[in-house]
Protein backbone atom coordinates (compact mmCIF):
# COMPACT_ATOMS: atom_id res chain seq x y z
CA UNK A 1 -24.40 106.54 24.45
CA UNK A 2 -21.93 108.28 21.69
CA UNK A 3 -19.56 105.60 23.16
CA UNK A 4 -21.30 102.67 22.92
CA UNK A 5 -22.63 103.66 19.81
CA UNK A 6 -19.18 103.62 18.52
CA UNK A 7 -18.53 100.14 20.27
CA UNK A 8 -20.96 98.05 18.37
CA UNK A 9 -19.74 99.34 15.16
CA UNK A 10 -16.75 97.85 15.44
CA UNK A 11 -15.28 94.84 13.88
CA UNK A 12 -14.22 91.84 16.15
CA UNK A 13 -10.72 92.37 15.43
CA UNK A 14 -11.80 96.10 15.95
CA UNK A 15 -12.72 95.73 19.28
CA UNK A 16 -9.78 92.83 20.31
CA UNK A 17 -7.39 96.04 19.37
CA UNK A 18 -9.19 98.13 21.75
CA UNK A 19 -9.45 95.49 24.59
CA UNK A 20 -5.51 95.09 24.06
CA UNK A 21 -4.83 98.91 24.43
CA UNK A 22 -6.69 99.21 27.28
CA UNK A 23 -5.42 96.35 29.22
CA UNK A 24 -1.64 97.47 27.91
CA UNK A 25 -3.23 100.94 30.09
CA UNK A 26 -4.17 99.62 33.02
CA UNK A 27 -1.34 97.30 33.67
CA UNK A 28 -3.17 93.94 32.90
CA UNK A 29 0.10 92.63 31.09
CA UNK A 30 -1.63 88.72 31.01
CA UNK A 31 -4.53 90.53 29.36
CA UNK A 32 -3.12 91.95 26.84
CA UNK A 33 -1.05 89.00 26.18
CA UNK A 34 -4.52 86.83 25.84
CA UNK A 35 -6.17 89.70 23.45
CA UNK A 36 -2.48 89.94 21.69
CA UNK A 37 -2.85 86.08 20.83
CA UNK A 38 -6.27 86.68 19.77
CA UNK A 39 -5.31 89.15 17.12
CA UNK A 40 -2.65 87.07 16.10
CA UNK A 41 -5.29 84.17 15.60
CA UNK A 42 -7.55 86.65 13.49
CA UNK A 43 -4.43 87.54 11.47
CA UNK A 44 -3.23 84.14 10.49
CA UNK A 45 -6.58 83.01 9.44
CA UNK A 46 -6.83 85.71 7.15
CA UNK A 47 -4.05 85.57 5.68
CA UNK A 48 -3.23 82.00 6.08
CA UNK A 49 -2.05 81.52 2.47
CA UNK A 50 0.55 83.89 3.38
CA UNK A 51 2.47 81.77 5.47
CA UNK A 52 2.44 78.39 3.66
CA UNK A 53 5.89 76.77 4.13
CA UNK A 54 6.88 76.83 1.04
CA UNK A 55 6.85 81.07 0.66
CA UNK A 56 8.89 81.29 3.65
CA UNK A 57 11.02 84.06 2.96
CA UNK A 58 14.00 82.77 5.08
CA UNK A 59 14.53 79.69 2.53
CA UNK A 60 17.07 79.06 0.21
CA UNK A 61 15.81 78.67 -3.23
CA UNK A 62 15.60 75.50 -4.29
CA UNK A 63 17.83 75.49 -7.06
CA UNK A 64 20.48 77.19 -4.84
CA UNK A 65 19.80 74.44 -2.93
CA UNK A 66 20.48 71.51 -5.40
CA UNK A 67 23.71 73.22 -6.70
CA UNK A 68 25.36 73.06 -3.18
CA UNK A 69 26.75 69.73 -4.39
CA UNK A 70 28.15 70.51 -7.76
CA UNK A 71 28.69 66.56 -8.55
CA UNK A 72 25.50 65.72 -7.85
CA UNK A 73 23.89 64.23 -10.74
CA UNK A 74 20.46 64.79 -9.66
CA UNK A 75 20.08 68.27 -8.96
CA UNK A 76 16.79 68.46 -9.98
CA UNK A 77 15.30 66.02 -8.04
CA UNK A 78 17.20 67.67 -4.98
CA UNK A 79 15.34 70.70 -6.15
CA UNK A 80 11.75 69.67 -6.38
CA UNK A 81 12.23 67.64 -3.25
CA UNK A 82 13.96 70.12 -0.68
CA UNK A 83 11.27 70.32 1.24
CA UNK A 84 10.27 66.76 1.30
CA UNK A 85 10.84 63.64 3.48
CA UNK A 86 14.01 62.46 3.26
CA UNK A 87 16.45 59.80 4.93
CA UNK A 88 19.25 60.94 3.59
CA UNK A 89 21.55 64.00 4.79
CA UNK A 90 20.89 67.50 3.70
CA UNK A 91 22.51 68.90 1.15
CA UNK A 92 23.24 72.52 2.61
CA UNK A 93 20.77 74.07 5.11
CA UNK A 94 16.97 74.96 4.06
CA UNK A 95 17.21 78.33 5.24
CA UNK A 96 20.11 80.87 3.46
CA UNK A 97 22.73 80.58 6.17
CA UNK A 98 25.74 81.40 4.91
CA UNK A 99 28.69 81.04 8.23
CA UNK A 100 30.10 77.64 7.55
CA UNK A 101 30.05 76.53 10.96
CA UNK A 102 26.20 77.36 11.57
CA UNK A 103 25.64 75.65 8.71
CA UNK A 104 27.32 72.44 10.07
CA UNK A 105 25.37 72.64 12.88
CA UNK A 106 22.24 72.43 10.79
CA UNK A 107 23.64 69.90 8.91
CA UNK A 108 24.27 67.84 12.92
CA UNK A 109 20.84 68.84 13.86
CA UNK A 110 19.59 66.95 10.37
CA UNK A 111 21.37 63.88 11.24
CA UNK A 112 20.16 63.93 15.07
CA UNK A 113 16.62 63.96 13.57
CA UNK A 114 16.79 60.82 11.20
CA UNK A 115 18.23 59.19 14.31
CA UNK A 116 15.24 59.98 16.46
CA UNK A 117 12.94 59.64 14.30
CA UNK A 118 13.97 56.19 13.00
CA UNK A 119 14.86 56.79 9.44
CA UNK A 120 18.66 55.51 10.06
CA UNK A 121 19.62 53.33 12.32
CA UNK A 122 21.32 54.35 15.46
CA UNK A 123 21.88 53.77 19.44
CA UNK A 124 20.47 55.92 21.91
CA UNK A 125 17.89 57.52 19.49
CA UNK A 126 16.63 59.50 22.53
CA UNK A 127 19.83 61.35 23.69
CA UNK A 128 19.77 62.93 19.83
CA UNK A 129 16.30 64.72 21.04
CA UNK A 130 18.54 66.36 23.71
CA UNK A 131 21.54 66.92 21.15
CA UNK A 132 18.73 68.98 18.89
CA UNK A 133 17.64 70.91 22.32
CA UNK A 134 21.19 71.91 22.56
CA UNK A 135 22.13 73.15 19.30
CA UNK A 136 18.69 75.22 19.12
CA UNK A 137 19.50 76.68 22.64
CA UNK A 138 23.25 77.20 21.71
CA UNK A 139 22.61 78.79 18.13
CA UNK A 140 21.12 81.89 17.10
CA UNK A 141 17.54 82.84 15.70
CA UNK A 142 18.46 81.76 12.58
CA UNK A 143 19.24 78.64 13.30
CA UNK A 144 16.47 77.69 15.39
CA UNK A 145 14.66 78.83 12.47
CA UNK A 146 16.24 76.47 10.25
CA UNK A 147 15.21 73.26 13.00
CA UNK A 148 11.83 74.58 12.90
CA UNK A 149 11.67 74.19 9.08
CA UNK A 150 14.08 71.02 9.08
CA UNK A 151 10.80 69.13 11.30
CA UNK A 152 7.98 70.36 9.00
CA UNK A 153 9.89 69.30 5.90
CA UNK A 154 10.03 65.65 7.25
CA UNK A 155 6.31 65.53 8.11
CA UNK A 156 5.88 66.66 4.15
CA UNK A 157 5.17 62.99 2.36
CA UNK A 158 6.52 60.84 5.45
CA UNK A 159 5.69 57.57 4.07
CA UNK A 160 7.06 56.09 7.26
CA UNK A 161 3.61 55.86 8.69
CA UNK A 162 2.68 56.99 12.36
CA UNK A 163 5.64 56.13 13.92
CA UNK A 164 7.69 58.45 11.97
CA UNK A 165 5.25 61.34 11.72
CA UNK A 166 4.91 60.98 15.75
CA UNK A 167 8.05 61.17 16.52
CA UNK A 168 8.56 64.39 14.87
CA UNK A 169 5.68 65.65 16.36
CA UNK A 170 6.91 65.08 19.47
CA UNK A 171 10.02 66.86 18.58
CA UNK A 172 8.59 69.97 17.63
CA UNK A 173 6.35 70.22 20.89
CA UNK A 174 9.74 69.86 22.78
CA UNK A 175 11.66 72.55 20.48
CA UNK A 176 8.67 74.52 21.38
CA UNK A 177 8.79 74.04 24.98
CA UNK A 178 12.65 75.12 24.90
CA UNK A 179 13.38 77.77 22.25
CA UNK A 180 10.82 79.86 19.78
CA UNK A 181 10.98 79.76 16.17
CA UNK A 182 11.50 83.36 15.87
CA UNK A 183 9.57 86.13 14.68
CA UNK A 184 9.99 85.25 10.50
CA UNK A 185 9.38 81.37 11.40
CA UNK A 186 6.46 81.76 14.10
CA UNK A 187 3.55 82.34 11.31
CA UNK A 188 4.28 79.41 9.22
CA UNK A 189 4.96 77.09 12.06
CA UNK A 190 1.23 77.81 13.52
CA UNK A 191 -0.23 77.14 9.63
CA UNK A 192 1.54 74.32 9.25
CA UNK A 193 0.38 72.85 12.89
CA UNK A 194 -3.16 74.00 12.09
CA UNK A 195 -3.01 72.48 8.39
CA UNK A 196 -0.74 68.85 9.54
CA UNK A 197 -0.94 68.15 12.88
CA UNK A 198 -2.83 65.42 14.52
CA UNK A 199 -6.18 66.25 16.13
CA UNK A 200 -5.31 64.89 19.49
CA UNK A 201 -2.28 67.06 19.69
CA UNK A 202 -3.18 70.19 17.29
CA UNK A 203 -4.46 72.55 20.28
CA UNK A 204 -1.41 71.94 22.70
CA UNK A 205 1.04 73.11 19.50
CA UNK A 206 -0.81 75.83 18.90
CA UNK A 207 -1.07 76.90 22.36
CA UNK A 208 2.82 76.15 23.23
CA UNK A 209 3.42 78.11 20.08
CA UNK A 210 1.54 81.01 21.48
CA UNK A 211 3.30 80.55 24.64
CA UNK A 212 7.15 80.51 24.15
CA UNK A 213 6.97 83.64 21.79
CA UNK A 214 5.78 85.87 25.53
CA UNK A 215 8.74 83.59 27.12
CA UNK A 216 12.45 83.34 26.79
CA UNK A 217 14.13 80.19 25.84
CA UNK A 218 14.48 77.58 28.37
CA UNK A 219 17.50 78.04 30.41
CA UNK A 220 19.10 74.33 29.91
CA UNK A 221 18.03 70.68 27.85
CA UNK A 222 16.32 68.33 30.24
CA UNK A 223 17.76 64.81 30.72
CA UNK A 224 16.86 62.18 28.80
CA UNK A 225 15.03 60.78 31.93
CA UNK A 226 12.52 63.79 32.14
CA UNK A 227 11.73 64.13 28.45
CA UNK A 228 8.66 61.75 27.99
CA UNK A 229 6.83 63.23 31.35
CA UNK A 230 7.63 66.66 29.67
CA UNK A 231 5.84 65.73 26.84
CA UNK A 232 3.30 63.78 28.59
CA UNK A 233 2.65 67.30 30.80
CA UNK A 234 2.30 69.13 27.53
CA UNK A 235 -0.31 67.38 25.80
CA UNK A 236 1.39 64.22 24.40
């Protein structure tokens, strides 16, 4: 009775922290995973405003950002829109990396997704899907970090209309079925899927973005020939 007593005292998130110890104790590893993403859904809604993209602590400061190009003779326009749609190449990468050859890779990654997504003209658009696959699998935390926020800041004032916006979408569920954004990425990817994303496809994101943070990264890209029945499998 002292026991129970003590059970129905307890908070929700209370008793979700004692459900996940004791399945952690008894072996039940899928358990724990299931009360672990709980948690993590009681967390995030509580502290939501916490992880708005913009106060991502991984970013480069927007100033920083629009004096990458010391010509430029709009920095602060580059500034107040560095995290806005854009069809035009980055100026540096959105997140502070600072090796010169990771950042060229983000730089890549940018173009690929103007190509796929339609806001310059190209061939192929659907092989530069795979190319972004690759340099997420190939690069480190960081820089699948800086993909992550690369998507979400074209889905911020798209004024390309659905088919842009979808086509991003659609790239983010297939980043997320490949690679994870990382522990310092993870929080404000699941607000900003929560806060943006489509109804039809808001609880496959979420739960994909639950999923690939218990898994490691896929081992290879698919082809190009697999990648809509992927999508179509995940929720799409």
């Amino acid at each position: 009775m002292e026991e129970i007593e003590k059970l129905v005292g307890l908070s929700g998130e209370g008793l979700l922290k004692m459900q996940y110890k004791r399945a952690h104790e008894t072996g039940q590893a899928q358990r724990a995973i299931e009360k672990e993403i709980e948690l993590k859904e009681l967390c995030l809604e509580q502290f939501r405003d916490n992880f708005v993209f913009e106060k991502c602590s991984l970013l480069r400061d927007p100033v920083e950002y629009a004096n990458t190009k010391f010509f430029s003779m709009h920095r602060e326009d580059a500034a107040t829109k560095m995290l806005v749609h854009s069809n035009k190449n980055l100026l540096t990468s959105l997140t502070r990396l600072d090796d010169t050859a990771v950042i060229k890779e983000a730089l890549n990654s940018f173009k690929c997704i103007l190509g796929y997504c339609g806001d310059v003209r190209t061939t192929y658009p659907e092989t530069l899907a795979i190319s972004i696959l690759e340099i997420g699998l190939e690069g480190s935390g960081w820089l699948k970090a800086e993909i992550f926020a690369q998507l979400m800041k074209q889905l911020c004032e798209n004024p390309g209309g659905g088919f842009s916006k979808d086509k991003v979408w659609k790239l983010i569920m297939l980043c997320l079925l490949h690679f994870s954004p990382g522990d310092s990425m993870e929080n404000f990817v699941q607000i900003f899927i929560r806060d943006n994303a489509p109804e039809r496809h808001k609880d496959a994101l979420i739960r994909q973005c639950h999923v690939i943070a218990y898994e490691q990264a896929a081992a290879c890209v698919p082809p190009v020939s697999m990648m809509e029945s992927m999508l179509r499998k995940a929720g799409f």
